[in-house]
C-alpha atoms as a PDB file:
ATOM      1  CA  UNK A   1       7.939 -10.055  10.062  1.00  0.00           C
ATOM      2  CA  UNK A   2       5.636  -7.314   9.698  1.00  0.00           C
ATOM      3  CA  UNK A   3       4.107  -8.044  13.341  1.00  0.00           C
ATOM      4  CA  UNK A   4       6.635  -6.707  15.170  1.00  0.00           C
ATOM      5  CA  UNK A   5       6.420  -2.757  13.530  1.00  0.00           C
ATOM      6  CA  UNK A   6       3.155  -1.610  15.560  1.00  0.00           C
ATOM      7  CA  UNK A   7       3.247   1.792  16.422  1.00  0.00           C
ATOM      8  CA  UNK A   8       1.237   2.755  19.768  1.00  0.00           C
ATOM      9  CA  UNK A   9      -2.624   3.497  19.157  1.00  0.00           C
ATOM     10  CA  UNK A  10      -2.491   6.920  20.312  1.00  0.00           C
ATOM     11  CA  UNK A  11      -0.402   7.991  16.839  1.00  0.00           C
ATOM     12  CA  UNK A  12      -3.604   7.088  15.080  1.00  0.00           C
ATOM     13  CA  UNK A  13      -4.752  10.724  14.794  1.00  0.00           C
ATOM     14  CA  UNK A  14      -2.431  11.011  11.826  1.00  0.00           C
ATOM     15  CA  UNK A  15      -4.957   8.667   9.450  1.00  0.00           C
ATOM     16  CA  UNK A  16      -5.653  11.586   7.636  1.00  0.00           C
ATOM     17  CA  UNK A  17      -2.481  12.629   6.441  1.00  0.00           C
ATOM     18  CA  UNK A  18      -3.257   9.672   3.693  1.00  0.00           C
ATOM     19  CA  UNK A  19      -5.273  11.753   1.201  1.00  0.00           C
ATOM     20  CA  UNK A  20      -7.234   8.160   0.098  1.00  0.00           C
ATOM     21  CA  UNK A  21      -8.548   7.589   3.581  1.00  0.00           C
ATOM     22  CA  UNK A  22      -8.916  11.166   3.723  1.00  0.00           C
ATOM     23  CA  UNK A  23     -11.129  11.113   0.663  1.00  0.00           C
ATOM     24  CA  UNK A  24     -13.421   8.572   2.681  1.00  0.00           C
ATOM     25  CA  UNK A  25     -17.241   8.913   3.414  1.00  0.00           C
ATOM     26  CA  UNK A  26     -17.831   9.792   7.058  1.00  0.00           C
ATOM     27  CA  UNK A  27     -19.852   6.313   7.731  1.00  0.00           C
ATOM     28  CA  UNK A  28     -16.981   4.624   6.148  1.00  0.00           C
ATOM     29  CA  UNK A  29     -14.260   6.346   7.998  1.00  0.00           C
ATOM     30  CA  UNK A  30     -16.319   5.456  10.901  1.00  0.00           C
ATOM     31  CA  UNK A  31     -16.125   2.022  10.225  1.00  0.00           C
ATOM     32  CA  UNK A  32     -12.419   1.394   8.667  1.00  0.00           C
ATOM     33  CA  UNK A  33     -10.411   4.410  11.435  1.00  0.00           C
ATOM     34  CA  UNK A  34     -10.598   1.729  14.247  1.00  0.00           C
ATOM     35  CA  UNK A  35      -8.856  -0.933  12.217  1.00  0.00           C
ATOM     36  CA  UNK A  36      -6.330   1.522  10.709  1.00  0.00           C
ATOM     37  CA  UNK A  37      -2.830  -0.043  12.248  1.00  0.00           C
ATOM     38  CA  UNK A  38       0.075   2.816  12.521  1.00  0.00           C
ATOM     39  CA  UNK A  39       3.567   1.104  11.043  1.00  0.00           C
ATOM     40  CA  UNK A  40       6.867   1.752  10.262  1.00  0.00           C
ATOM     41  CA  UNK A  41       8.975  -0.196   8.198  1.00  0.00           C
ATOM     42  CA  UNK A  42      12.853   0.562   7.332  1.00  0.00           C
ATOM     43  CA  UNK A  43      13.921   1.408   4.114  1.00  0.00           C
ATOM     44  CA  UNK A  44      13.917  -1.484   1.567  1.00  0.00           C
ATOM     45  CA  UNK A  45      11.525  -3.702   3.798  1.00  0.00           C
ATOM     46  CA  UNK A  46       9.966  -5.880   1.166  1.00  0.00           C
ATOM     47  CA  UNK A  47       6.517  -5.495   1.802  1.00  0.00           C
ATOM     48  CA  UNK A  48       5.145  -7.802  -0.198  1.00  0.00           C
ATOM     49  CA  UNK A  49       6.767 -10.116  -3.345  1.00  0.00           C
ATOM     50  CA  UNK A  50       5.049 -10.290  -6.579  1.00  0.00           C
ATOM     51  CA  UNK A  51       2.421 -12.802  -6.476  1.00  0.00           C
ATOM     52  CA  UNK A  52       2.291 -12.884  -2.497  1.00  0.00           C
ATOM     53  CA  UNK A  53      -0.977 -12.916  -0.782  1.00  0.00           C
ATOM     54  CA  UNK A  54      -1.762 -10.096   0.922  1.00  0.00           C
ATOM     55  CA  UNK A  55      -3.373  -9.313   4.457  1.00  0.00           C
ATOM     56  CA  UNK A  56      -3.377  -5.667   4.425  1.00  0.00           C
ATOM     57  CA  UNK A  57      -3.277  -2.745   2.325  1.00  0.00           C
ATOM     58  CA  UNK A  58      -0.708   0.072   3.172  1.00  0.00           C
ATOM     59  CA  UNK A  59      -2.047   3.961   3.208  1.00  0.00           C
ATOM     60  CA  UNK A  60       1.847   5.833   3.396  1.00  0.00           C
ATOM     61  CA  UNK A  61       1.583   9.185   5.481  1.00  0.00           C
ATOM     62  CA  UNK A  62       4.801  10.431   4.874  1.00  0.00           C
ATOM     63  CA  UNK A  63       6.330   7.112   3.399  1.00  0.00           C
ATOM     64  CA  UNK A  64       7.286   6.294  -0.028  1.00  0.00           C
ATOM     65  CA  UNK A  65       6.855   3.032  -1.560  1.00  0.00           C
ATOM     66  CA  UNK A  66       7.858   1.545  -4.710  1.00  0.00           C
ATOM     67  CA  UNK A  67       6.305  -1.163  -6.746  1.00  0.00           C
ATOM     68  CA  UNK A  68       8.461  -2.977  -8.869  1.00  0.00           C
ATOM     69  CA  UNK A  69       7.599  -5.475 -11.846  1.00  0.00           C
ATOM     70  CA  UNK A  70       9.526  -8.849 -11.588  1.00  0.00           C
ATOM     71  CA  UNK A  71      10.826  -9.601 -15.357  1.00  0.00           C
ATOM     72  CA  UNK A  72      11.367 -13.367 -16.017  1.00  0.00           C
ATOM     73  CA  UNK A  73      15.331 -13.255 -15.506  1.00  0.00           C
ATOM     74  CA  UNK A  74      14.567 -12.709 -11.785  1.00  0.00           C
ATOM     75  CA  UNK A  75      15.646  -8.279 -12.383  1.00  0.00           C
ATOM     76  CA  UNK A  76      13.127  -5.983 -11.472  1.00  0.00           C
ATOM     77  CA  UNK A  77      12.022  -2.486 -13.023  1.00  0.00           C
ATOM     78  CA  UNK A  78      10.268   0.091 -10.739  1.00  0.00           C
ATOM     79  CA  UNK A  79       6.911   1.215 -12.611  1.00  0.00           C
ATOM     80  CA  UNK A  80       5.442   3.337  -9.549  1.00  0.00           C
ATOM     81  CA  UNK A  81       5.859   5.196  -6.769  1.00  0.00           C
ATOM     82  CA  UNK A  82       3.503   5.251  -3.988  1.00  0.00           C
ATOM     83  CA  UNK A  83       3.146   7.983  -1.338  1.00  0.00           C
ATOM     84  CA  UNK A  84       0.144   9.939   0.828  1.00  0.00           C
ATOM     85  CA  UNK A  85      -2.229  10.486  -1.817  1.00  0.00           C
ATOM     86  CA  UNK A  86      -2.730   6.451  -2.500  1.00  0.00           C
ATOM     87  CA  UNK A  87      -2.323   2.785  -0.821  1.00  0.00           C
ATOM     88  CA  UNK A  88      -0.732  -0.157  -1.525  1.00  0.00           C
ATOM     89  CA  UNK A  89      -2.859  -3.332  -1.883  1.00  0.00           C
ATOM     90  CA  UNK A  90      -6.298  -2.052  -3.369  1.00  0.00           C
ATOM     91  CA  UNK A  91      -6.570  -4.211  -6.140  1.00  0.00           C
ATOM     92  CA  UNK A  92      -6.074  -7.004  -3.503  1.00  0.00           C
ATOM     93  CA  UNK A  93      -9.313  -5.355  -1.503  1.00  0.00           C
ATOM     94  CA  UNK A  94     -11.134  -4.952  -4.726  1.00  0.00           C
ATOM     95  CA  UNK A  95     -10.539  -8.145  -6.703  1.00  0.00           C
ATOM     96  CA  UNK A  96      -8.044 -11.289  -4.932  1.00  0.00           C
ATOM     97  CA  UNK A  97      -5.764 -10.698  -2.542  1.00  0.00           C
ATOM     98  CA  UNK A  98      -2.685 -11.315  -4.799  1.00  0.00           C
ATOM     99  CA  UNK A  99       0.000  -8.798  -5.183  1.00  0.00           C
ATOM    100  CA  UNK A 100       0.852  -8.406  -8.690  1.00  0.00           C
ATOM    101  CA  UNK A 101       3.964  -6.131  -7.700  1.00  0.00           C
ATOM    102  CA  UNK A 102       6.836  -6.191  -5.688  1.00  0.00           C
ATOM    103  CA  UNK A 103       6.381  -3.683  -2.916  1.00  0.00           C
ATOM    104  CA  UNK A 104       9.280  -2.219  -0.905  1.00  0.00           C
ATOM    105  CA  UNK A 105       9.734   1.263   1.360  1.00  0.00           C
ATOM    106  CA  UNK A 106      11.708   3.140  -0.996  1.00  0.00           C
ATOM    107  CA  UNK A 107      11.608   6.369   1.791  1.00  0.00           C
ATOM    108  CA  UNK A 108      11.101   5.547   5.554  1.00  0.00           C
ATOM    109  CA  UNK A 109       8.135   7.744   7.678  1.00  0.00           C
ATOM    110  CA  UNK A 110       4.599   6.869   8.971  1.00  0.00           C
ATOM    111  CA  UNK A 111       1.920   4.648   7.265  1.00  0.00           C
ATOM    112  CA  UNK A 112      -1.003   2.715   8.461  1.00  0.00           C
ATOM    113  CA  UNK A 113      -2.179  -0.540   7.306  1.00  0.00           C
ATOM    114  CA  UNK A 114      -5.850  -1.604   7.446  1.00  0.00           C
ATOM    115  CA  UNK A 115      -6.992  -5.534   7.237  1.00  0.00           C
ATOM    116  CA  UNK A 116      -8.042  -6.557   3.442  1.00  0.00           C
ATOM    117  CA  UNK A 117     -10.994  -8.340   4.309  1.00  0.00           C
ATOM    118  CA  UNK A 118     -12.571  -4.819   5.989  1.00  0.00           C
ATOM    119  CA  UNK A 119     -11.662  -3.420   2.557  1.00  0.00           C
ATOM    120  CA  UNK A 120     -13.088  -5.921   0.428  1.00  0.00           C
ATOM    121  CA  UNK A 121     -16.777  -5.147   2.989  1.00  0.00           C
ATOM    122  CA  UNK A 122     -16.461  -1.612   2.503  1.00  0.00           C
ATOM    123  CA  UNK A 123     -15.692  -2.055  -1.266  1.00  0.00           C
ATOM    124  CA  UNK A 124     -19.075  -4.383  -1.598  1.00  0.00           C
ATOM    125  CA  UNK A 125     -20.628  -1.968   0.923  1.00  0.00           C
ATOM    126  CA  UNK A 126     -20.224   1.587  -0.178  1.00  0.00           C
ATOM    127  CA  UNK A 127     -20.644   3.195  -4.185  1.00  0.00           C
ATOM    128  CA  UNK A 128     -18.687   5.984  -2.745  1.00  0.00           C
ATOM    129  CA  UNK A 129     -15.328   3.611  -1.778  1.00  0.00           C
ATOM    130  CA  UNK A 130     -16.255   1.346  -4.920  1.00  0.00           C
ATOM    131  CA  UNK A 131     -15.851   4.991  -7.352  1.00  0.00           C
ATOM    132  CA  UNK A 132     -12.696   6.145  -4.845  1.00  0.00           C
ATOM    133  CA  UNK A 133     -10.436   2.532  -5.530  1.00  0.00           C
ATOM    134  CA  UNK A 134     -11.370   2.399  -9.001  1.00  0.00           C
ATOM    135  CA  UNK A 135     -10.825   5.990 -10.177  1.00  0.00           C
ATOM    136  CA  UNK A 136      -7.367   5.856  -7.648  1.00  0.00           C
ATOM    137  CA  UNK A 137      -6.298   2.324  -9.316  1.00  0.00           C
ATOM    138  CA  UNK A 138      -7.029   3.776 -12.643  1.00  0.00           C
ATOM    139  CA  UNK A 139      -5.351   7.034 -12.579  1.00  0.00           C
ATOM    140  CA  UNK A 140      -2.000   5.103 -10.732  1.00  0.00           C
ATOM    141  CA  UNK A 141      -2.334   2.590 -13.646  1.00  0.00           C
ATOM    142  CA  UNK A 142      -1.843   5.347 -16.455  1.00  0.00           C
ATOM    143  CA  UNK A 143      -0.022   7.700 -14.829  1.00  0.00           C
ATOM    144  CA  UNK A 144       2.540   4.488 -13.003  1.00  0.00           C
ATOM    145  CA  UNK A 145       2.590   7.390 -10.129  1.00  0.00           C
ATOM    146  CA  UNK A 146       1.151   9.960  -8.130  1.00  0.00           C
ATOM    147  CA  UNK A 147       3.416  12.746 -10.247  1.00  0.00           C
ATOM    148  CA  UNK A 148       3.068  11.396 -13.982  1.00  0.00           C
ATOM    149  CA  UNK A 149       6.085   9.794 -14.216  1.00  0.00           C
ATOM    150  CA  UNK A 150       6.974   5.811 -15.116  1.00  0.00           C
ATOM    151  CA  UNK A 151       9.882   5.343 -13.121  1.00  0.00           C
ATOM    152  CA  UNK A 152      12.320   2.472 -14.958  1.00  0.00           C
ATOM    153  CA  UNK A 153      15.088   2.409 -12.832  1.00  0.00           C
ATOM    154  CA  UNK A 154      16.412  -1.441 -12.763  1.00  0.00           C
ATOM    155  CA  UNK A 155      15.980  -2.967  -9.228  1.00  0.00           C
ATOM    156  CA  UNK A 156      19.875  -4.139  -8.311  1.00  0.00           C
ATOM    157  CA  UNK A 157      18.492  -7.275  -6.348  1.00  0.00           C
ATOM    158  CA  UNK A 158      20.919  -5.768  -3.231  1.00  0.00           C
ATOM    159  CA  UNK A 159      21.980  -8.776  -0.780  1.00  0.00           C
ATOM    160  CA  UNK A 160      21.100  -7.005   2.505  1.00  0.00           C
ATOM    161  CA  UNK A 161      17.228  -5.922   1.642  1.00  0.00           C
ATOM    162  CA  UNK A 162      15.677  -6.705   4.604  1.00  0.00           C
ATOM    163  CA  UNK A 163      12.631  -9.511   3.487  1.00  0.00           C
ATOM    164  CA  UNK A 164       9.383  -9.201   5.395  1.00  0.00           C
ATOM    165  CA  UNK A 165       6.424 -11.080   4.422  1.00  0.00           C
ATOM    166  CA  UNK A 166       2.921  -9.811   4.982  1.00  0.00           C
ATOM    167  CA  UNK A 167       1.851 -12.205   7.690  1.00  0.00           C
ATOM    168  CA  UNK A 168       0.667 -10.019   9.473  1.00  0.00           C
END
């Protein structure tokens, strides 16, 4: 349960080691850097299954993750990679609040998670954060990662992946 992985307020400073929030607006940094939640998750936490509903997007700081496509025999193929200069969960701020990915933490370090519904505001609110998710969604949809490369490396549906929802 993702709940239980709060890191103390005071480690908050590092919000701008995400190069998206980084990227923000003053006004809305102002407004999203008091919700911004400091996490850590173990590697291969699922953070979210395909089609789960999520409640917060995921800005890595020194974290990997990796989104992986579920094919219909249940296997899995790992189409991106997801590190400081992007989030996890911004098509879910901009449009529903579906996943269409799996999401897991392929390399353990710092990330902060911010509420989807202050993203979907700030996305209605600001032309500035509306052009920022768009041209970062777009680029991570042709590119399938920050570096260029489509990683298809079959998922091996391990026993022992820790599951943990996004309750949160």
């Amino acid at each position: 349960m993702l709940d239980n992985i709060a890191v103390p307020k005071a480690q908050r400073d590092n919000a701008r080691d995400n190069r998206l929030l980084g990227a923000l607006e003053t006004a809305s940094r102002k407004r999203i850097d008091p919700h911004l939640e400091p996490i850590k998750l173990k590697l291969g936490t699922i953070v979210c299954e395909a089609g789960g509903v999520l409640k917060h997007a995921y800005f890595p700081q020194g974290s990997v993750l990796s989104l992986l496509t579920v094919l219909e025999n249940g296997s899995a193929i790992e189409t991106a990679n997801i590190g400081r200069e992007g989030a996890f969960g911004l098509f879910a701020a901009m449009y529903s609040r579906a996943s269409f990915n799996r999401c897991l933490v392929q390399l353990e370090g710092a990330m902060v998670r911010c509420p989807i519904e202050l993203l979907q505001s700030e996305f209605k609110r600001s032309e500035h954060v509306r052009d920022l998710f768009v041209s970062y969604s777009e680029t991570s949809a042709v590119t399938g990662s920050a570096d260029g490369r489509v990683q298809c490396h079959a998922y091996d549906g391990r026993e022992n992946v820790p599951m943990a929802p996004d309750d949160a």
